[in-house]
Protein backbone atom coordinates (compact mmCIF):
# COMPACT_ATOMS: atom_id res chain seq x y z
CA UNK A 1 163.49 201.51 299.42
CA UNK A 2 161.48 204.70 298.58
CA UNK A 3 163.39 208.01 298.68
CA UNK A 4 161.04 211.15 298.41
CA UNK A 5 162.00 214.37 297.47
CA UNK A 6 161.50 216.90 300.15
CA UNK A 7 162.37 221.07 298.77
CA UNK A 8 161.96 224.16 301.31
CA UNK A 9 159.72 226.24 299.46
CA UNK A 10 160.32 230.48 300.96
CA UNK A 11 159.30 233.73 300.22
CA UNK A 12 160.96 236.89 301.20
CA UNK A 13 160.56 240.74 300.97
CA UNK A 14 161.95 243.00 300.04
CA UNK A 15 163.92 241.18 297.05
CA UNK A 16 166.20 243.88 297.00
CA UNK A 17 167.79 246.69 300.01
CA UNK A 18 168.56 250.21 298.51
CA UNK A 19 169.83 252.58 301.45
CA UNK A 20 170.98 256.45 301.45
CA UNK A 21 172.69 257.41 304.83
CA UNK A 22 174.80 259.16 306.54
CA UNK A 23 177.49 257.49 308.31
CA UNK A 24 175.79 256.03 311.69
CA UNK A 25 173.30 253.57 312.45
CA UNK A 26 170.12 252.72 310.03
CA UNK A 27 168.24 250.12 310.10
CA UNK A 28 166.03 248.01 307.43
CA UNK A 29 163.75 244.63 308.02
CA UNK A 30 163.16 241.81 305.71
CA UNK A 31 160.07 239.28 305.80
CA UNK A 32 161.22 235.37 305.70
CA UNK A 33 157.53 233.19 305.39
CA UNK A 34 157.64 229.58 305.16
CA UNK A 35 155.73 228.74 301.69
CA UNK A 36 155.34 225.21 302.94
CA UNK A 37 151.89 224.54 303.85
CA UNK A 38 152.55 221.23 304.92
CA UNK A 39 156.18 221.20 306.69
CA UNK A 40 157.95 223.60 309.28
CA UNK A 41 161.58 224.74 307.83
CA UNK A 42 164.53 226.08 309.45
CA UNK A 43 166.35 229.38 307.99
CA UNK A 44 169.57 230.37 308.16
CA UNK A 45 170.90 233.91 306.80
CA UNK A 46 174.31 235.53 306.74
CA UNK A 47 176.19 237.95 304.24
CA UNK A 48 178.03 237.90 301.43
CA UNK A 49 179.77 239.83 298.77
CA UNK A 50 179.31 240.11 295.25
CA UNK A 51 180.83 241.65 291.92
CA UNK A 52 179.57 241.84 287.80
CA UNK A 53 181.93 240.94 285.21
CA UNK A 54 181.60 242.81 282.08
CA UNK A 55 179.07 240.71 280.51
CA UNK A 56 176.55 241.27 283.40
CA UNK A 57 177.78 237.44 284.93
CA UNK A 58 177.81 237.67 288.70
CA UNK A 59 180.27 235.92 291.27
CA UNK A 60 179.82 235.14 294.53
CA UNK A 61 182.62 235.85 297.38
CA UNK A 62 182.73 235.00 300.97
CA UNK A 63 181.93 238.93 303.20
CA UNK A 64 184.37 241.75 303.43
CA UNK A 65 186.88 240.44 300.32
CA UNK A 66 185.98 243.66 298.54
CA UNK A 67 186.93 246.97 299.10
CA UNK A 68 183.27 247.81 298.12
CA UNK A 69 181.22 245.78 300.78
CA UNK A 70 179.27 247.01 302.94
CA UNK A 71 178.73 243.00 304.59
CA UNK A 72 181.65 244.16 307.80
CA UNK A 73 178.40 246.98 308.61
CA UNK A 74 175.78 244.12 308.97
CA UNK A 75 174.12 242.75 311.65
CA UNK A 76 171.46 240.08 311.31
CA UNK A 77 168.39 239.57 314.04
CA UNK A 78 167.64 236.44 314.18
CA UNK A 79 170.04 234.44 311.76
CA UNK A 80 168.71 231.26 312.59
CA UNK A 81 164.81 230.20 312.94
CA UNK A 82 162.55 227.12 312.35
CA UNK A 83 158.84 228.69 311.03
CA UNK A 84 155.67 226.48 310.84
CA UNK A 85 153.68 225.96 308.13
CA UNK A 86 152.72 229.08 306.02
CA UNK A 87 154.57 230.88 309.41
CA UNK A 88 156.77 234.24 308.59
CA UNK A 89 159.52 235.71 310.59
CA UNK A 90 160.31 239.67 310.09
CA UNK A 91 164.27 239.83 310.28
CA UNK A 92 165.79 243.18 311.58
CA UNK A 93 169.02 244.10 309.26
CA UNK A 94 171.17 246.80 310.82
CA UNK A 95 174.11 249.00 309.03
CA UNK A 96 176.37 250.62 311.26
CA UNK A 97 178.31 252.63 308.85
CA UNK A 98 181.90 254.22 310.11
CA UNK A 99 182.55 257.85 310.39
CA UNK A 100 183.71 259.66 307.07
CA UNK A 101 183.04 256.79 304.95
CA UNK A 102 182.11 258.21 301.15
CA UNK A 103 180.61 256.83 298.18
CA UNK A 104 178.31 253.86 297.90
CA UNK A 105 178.89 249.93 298.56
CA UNK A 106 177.30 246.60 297.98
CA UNK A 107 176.67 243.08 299.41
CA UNK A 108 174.33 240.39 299.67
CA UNK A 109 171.83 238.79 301.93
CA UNK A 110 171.96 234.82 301.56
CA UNK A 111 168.26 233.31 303.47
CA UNK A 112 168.93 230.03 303.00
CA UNK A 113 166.09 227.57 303.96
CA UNK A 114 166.94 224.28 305.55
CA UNK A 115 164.67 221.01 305.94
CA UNK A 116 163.87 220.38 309.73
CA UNK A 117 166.57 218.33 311.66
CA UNK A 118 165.34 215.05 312.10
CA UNK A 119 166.11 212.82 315.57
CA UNK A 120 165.52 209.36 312.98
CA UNK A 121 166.84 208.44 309.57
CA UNK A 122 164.76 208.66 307.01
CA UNK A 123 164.87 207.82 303.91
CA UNK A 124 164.18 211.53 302.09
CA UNK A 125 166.30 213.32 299.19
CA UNK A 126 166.49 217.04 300.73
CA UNK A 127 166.77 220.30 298.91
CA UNK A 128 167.61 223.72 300.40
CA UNK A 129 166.73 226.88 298.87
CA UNK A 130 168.03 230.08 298.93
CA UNK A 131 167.58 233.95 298.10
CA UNK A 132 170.25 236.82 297.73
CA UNK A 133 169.27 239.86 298.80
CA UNK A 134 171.10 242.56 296.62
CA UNK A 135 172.00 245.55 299.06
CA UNK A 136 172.96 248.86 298.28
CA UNK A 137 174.31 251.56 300.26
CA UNK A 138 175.01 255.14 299.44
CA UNK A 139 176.68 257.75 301.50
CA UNK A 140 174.54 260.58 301.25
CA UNK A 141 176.02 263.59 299.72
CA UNK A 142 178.99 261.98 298.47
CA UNK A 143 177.81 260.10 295.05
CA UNK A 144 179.81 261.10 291.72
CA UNK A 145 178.00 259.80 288.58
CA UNK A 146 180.22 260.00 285.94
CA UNK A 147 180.63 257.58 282.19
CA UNK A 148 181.85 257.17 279.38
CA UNK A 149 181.71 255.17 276.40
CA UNK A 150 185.53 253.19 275.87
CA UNK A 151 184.62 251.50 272.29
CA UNK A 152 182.32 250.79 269.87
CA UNK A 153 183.35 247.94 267.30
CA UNK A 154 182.30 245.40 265.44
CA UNK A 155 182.86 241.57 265.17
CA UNK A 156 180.99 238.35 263.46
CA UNK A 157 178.18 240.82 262.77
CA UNK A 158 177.30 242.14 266.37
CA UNK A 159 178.27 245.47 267.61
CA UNK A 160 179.37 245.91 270.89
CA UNK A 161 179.82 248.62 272.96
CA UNK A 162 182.32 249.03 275.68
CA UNK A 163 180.62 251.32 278.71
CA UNK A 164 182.93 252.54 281.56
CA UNK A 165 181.24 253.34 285.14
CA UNK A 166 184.09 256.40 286.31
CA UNK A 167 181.85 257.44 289.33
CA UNK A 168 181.79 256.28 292.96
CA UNK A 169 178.30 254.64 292.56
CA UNK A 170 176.24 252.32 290.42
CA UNK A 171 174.07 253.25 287.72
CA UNK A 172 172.05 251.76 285.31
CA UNK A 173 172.40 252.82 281.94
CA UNK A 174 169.47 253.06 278.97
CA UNK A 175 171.14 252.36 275.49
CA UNK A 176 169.59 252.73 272.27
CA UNK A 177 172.00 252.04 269.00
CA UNK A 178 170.87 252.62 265.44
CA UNK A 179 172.52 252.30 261.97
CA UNK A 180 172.37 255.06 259.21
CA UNK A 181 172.93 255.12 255.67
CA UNK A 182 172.81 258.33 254.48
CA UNK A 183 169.58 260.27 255.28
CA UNK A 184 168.01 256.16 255.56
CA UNK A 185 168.29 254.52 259.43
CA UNK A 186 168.90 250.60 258.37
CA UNK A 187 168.94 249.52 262.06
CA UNK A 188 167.76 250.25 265.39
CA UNK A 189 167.51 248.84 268.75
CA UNK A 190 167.99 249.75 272.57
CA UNK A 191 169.32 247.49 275.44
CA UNK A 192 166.90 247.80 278.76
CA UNK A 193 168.46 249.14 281.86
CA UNK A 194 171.27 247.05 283.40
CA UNK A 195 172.87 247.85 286.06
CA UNK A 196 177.17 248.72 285.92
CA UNK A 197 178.79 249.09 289.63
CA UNK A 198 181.15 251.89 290.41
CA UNK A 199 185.02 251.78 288.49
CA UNK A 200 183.54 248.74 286.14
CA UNK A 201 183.21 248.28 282.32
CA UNK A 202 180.66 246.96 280.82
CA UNK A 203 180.06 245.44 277.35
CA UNK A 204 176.67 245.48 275.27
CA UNK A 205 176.54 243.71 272.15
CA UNK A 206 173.92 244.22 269.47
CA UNK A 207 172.99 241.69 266.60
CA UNK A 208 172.85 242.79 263.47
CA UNK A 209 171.28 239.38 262.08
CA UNK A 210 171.38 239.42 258.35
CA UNK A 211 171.81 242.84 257.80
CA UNK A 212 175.64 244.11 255.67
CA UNK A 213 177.27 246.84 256.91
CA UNK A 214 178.43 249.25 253.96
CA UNK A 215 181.56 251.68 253.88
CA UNK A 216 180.16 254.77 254.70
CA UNK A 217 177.23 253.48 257.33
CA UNK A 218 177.20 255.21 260.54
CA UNK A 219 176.58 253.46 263.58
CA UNK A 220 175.42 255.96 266.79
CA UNK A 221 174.81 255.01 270.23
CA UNK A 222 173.29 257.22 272.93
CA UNK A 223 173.67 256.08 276.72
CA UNK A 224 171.46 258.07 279.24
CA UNK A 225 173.33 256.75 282.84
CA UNK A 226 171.62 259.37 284.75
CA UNK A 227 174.47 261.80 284.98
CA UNK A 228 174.64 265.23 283.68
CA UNK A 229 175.31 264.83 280.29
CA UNK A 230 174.05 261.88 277.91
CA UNK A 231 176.86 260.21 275.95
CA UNK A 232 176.80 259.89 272.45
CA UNK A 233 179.08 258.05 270.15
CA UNK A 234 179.04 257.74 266.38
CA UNK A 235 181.52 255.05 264.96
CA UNK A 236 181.67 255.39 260.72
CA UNK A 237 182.09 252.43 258.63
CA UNK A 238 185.39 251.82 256.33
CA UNK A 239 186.35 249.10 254.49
C-alpha cells in the first residue's frame, strides 16, 4: 500500500488586524487564496483568544475566556469555503463593539485549511494548515500608556530586566542596556521591539558571555515604550 502525503498549502492577508474605533460597527476584510496549484481546499475560520507569558511564549484559549477579547465582537463572512486551484476568497470580518467600552483588546483569527472531503477512501496521509490572525482593537480616545521598569538583576551571567505594562493598551518597547566601568562602557546591547499587552510583565534577559562583572560596574537600561517619558534604570554592582 502507498500512502502519499497530501498538505493544504494557503496564503492570507493581512497577517495581522490593528483597529482604532469608537464603540459601533467597523468593519475589516482578509484575503484567503488557495496556494495549491494542483488541488481545490476547503477553509474553515473562527476566533480565538490569546495571552503572552513573560518570556514572550504565547497560549492559545478557546473565544471570550479573557476579560481582554475582543472574539464576543466578531463576525466572520463566509467561515466555511472550498477554493480551486490558485482560487482566493476575500473574507468580510466585522466588530460590533458595545457602547462605553474603553481601552484596547485582543484576539485571534484561526483560517484553517482543510483537504477536500472525499466520497472514496483513499489511501492519503492529510495535513491541515493554519494561520492566526493577531487582532487588535483600541477604543479611540481612551488609551493610557504607562511603564515601568520592576527589576534589574543578575543571574548565571545574564541580566534580566523585569518590564511592567501599567496602561490599558499594548506597547512595544525598544531596550538598549550597556555596562560601565568608570568613564569605560564594557558592554552594550539593545533588545528589538517586542510587544508587552496591557497589565503584563515582561522579562528581557541579556548575555553577558564571558565578560566579569566588577564591584563598582554600573549597569543602565533605557526603555522607550512610546509613552511620555523614557524609563531609565541604573543598577550598581556590589560584591
Amino acid at each position: 500500500m502507498i500512502n502519499l502525503l497530501l498538505a493544504v498549502s494557503l496564503l492570507v492577508s493581512p497577517m495581522r488586524i490593528e483597529v482604532t474605533t469608537l464603540p459601533g460597527v467597523v468593519m475589516k476584510e482578509i484575503i484567503v487564496k488557495n496556494a495549491d496549484e494542483f488541488n481545490e481546499s476547503r477553509f474553515v475560520i473562527y476566533e480565538g483568544d490569546w495571552r503572552l507569558d513573560p518570556w514572550g511564549v504565547v497560549s492559545y484559549f478557546p473565544p471570550g475566556s479573557l476579560t481582554t477579547s475582543c472574539s464576543d465582537w466578531i463576525s466572520i463572512n463566509p467561515r466555511e469555503f472550498t477554493l480551486p486551484p490558485g482560487e482566493q476568497e476575500v473574507v468580510r470580518v466585522t466588530f460590533d463593539v458595545p457602547p462605553e467600552t474603553e481601552g484596547s483588546f485582543w484576539s485571534v483569527i484561526f483560517i484553517e485549511g482543510k483537504p477536500p472531503e472525499r466520497e472514496e477512501w483513499t489511501p492519503l496521509l492529510q495535513l491541515a494548515g493554519r494561520i492566526g490572525i493577531s487582532t487588535y482593537l483600541e477604543i479611540a480616545g481612551t488609551v493610557v500608556r504607562q511603564a515601568t521598569i520592576k527589576d534589574m538583576k543578575v543571574e548565571d551571567n545574564n541580566v534580566i530586566i523585569e518590564f511592567y505594562n501599567e496602561g490599558n493598551h499594548w506597547v512595544r518597547p525598544e531596550i538598549k542596556l550597556w555596562i560601565s566601568r568608570g568613564k569605560e562602557k564594557i558592554y552594550s546591547d539593545s533588545v528589538k521591539t517586542s510587544l508587552v499587552l496591557p497589565e503584563s510583565r515582561r522579562y528581557y534577559k541579556f548575555n553577558l558571555d564571558d565578560l566579569e562583572l566588577h564591584s563598582g560596574d554600573s549597569i543602565i537600561t533605557r526603555i522607550d515604550y512610546g509613552g511620555e517619558k523614557i524609563l531609565l534604570g541604573i543598577k550598581d554592582i556590589k560584591y
